[in-house]
N, C-alpha and C. Protein backbone atom coordinates (compact mmCIF):
# COMPACT_ATOMS: atom_id res chain seq x y z
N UNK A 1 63.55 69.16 110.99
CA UNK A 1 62.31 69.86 110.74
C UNK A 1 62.43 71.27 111.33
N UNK A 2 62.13 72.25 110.26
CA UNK A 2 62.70 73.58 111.09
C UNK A 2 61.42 74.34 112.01
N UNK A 3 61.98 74.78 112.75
CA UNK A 3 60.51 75.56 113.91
C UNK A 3 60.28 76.47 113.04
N UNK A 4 59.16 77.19 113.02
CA UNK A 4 58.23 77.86 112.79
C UNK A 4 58.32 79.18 113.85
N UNK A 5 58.91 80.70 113.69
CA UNK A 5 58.84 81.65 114.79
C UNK A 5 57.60 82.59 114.38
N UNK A 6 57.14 83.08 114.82
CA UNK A 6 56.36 84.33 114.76
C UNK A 6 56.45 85.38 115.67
N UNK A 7 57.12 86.36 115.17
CA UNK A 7 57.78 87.37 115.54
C UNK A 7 56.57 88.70 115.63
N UNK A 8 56.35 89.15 117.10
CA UNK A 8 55.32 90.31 116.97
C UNK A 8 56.59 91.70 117.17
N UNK A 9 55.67 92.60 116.92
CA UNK A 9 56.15 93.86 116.90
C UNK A 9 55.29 94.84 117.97
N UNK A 10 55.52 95.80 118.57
CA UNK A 10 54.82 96.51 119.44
C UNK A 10 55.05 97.92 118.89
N UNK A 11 53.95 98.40 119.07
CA UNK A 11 54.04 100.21 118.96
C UNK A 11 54.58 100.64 120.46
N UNK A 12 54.72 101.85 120.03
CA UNK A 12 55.48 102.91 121.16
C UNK A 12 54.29 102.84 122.27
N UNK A 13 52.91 102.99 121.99
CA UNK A 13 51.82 103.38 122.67
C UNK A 13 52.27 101.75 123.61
N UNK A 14 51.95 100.72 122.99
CA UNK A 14 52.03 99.39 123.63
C UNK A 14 52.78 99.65 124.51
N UNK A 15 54.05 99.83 124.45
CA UNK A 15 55.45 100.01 124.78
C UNK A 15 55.27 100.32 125.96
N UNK A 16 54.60 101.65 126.12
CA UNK A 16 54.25 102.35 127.32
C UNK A 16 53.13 101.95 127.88
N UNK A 17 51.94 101.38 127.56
CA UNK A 17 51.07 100.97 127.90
C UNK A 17 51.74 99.62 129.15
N UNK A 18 52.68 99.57 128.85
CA UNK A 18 53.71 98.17 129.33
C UNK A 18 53.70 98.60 130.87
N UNK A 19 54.37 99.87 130.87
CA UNK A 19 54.94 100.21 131.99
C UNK A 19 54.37 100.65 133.20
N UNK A 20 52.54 100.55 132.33
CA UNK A 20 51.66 100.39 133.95
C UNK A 20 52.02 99.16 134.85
N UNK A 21 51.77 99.43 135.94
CA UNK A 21 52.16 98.06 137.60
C UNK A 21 51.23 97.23 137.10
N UNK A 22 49.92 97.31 136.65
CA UNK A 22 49.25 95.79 136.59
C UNK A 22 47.98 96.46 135.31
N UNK A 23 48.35 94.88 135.03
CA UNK A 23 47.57 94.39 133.66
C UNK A 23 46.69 93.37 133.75
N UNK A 24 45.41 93.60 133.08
CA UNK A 24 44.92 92.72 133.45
C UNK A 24 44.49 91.83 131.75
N UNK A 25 44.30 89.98 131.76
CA UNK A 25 43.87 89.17 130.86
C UNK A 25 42.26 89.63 130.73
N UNK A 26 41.93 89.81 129.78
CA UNK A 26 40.61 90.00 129.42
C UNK A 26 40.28 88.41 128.27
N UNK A 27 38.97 87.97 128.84
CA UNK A 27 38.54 86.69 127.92
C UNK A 27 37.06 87.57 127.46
N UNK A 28 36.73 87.02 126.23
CA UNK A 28 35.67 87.84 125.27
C UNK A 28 35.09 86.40 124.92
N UNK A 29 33.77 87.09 125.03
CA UNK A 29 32.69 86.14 124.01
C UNK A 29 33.11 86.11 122.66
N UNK A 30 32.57 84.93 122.75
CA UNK A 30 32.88 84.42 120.84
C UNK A 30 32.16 83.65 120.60
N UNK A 31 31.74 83.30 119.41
CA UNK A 31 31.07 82.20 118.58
C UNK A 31 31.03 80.92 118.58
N UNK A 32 32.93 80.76 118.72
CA UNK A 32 33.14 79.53 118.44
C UNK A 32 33.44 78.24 119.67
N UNK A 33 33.88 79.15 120.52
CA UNK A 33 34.35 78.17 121.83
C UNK A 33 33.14 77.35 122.49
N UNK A 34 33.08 76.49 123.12
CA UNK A 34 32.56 75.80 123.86
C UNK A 34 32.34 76.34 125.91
N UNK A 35 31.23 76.11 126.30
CA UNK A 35 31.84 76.71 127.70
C UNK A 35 32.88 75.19 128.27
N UNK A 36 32.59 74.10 127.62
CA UNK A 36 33.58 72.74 127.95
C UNK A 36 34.83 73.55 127.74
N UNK A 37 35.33 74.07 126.82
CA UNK A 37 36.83 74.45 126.66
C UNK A 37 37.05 75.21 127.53
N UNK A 38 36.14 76.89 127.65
CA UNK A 38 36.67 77.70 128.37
C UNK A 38 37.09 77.05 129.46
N UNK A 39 35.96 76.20 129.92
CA UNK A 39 36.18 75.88 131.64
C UNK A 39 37.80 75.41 131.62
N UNK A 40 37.56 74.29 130.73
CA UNK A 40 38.78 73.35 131.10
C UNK A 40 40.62 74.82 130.35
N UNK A 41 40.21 74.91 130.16
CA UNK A 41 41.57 76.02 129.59
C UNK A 41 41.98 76.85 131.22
N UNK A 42 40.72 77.46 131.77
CA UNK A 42 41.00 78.28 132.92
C UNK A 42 41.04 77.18 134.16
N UNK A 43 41.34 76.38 134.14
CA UNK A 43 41.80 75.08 134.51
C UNK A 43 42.97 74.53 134.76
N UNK A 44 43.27 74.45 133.17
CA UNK A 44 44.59 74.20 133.31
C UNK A 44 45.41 75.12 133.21
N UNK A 45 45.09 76.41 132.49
CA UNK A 45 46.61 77.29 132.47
C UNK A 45 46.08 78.18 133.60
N UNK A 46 45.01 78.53 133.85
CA UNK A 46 44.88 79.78 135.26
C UNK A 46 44.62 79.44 136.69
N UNK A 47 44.45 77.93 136.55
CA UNK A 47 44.65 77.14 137.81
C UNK A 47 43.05 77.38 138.96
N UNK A 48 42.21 77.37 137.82
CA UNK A 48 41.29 77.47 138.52
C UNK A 48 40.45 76.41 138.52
N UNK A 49 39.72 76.71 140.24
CA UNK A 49 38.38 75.38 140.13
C UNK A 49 37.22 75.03 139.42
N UNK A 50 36.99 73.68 139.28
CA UNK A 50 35.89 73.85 138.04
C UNK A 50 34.65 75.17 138.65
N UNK A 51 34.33 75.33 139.70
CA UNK A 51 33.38 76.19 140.62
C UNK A 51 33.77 77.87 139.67
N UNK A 52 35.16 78.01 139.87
CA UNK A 52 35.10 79.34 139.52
C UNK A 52 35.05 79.83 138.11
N UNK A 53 36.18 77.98 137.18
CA UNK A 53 36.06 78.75 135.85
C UNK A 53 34.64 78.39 135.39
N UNK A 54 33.29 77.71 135.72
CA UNK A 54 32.02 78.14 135.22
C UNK A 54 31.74 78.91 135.60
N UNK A 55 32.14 80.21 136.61
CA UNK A 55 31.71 81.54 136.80
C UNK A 55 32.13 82.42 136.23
N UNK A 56 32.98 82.24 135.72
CA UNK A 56 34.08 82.98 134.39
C UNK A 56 33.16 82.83 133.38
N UNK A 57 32.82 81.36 132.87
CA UNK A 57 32.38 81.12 131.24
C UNK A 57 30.80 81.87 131.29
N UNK A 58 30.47 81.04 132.75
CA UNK A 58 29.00 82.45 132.49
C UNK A 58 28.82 83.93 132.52
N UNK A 59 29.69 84.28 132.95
CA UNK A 59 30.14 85.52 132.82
C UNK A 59 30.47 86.09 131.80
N UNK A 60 31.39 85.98 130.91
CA UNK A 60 31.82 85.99 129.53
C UNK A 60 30.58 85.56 128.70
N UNK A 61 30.07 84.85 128.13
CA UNK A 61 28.69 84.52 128.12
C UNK A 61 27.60 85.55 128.11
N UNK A 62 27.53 85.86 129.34
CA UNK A 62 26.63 87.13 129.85
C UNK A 62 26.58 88.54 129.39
N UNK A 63 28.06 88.85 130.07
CA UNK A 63 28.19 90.11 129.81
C UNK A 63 29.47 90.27 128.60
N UNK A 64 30.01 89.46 128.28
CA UNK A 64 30.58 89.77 126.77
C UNK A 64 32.28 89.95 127.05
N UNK A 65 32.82 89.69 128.38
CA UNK A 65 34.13 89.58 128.51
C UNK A 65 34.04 89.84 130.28
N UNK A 66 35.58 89.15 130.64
CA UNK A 66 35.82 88.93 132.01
C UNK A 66 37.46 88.59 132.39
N UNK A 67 37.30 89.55 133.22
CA UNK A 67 38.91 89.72 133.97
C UNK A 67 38.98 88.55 134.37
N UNK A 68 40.59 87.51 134.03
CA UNK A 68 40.87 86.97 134.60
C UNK A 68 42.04 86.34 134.98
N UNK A 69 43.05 87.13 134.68
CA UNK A 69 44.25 87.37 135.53
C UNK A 69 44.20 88.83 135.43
N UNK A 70 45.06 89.21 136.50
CA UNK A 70 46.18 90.23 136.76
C UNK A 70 47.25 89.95 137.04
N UNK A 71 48.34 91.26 136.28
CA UNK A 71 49.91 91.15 136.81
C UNK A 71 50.45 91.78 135.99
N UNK A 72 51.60 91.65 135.38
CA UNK A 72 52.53 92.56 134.73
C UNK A 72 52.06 91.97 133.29
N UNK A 73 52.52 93.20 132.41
CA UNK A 73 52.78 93.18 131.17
C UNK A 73 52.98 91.76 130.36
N UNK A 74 54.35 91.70 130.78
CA UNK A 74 55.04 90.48 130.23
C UNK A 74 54.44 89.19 130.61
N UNK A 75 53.88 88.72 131.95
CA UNK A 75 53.27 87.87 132.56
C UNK A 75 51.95 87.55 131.74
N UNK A 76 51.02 88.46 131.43
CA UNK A 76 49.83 88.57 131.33
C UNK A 76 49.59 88.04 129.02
N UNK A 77 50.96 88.82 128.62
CA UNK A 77 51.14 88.47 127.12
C UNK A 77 51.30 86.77 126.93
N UNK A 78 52.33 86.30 128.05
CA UNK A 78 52.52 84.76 128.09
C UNK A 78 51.42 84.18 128.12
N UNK A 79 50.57 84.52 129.25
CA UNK A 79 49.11 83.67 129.20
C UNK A 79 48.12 83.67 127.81
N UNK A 80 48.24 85.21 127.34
CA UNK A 80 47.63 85.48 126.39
C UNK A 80 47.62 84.51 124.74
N UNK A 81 49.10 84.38 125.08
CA UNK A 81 49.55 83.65 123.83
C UNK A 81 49.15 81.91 123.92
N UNK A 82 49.14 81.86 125.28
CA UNK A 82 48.55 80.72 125.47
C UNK A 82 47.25 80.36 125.22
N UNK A 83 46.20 80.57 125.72
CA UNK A 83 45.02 81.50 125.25
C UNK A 83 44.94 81.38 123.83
N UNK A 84 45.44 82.26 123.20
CA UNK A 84 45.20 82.02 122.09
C UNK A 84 45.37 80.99 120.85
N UNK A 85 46.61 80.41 121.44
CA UNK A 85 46.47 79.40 120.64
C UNK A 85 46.01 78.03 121.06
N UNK A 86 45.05 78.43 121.88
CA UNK A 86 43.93 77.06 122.39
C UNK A 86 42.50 77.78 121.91
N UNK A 87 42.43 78.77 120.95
CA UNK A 87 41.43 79.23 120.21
C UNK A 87 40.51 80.21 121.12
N UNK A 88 40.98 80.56 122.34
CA UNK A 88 40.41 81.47 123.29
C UNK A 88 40.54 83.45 122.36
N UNK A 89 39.33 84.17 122.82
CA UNK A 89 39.97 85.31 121.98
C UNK A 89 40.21 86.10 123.67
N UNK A 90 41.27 86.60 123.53
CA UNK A 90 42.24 87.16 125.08
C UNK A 90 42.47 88.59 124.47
N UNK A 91 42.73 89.38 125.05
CA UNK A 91 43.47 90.44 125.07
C UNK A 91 43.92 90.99 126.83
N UNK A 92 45.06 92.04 126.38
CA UNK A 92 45.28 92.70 127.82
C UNK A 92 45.32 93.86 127.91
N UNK A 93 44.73 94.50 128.98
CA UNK A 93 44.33 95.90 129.15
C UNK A 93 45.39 96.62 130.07
């Protein structure tokens, strides 16, 4: 059964946008998620307590997005991709 790759591409701007010291995961309100998922997602992949990731989901919720990692570039895309394909909408700044 053959894998399936999906290959991204980056602009120059990205590129450099890279080479700032710290990046941070941004989580965004959306439509579709549950605060049950958010919680449990920042749970299991960001290693947080149920205490903090319902302060995250109300937060996001609230005000419409919320920092929640920092770190490098490359670090911060891994989570992202994770994230996203547990239907979270992520980006990194």
């Amino acid at each position: 059964m053959p894998t399936e790759v999906q290959e991204e591409t980056l602009t120059l701007d990205e590129i450099l946008a890279s080479l700032k010291e710290m990046h941070r995961l941004i989580l965004w309100n959306d439509d579709h998620n549950t605060f049950d998922h958010v919680i449990h997602c920042m749970m299991k992949y960001l290693d947080y307590n149920e205490t903090q990731a319902e302060k995250i989901a109300w937060k996001v919720h609230n005000e419409g997005k919320c920092a929640v990692l920092e770190g490098s570039f490359t670090e911060m895309e891994i989570y992202r991709k994770i994230l996203q394909q547990e239907g979270l909408t992520v980006s990194v700044d």
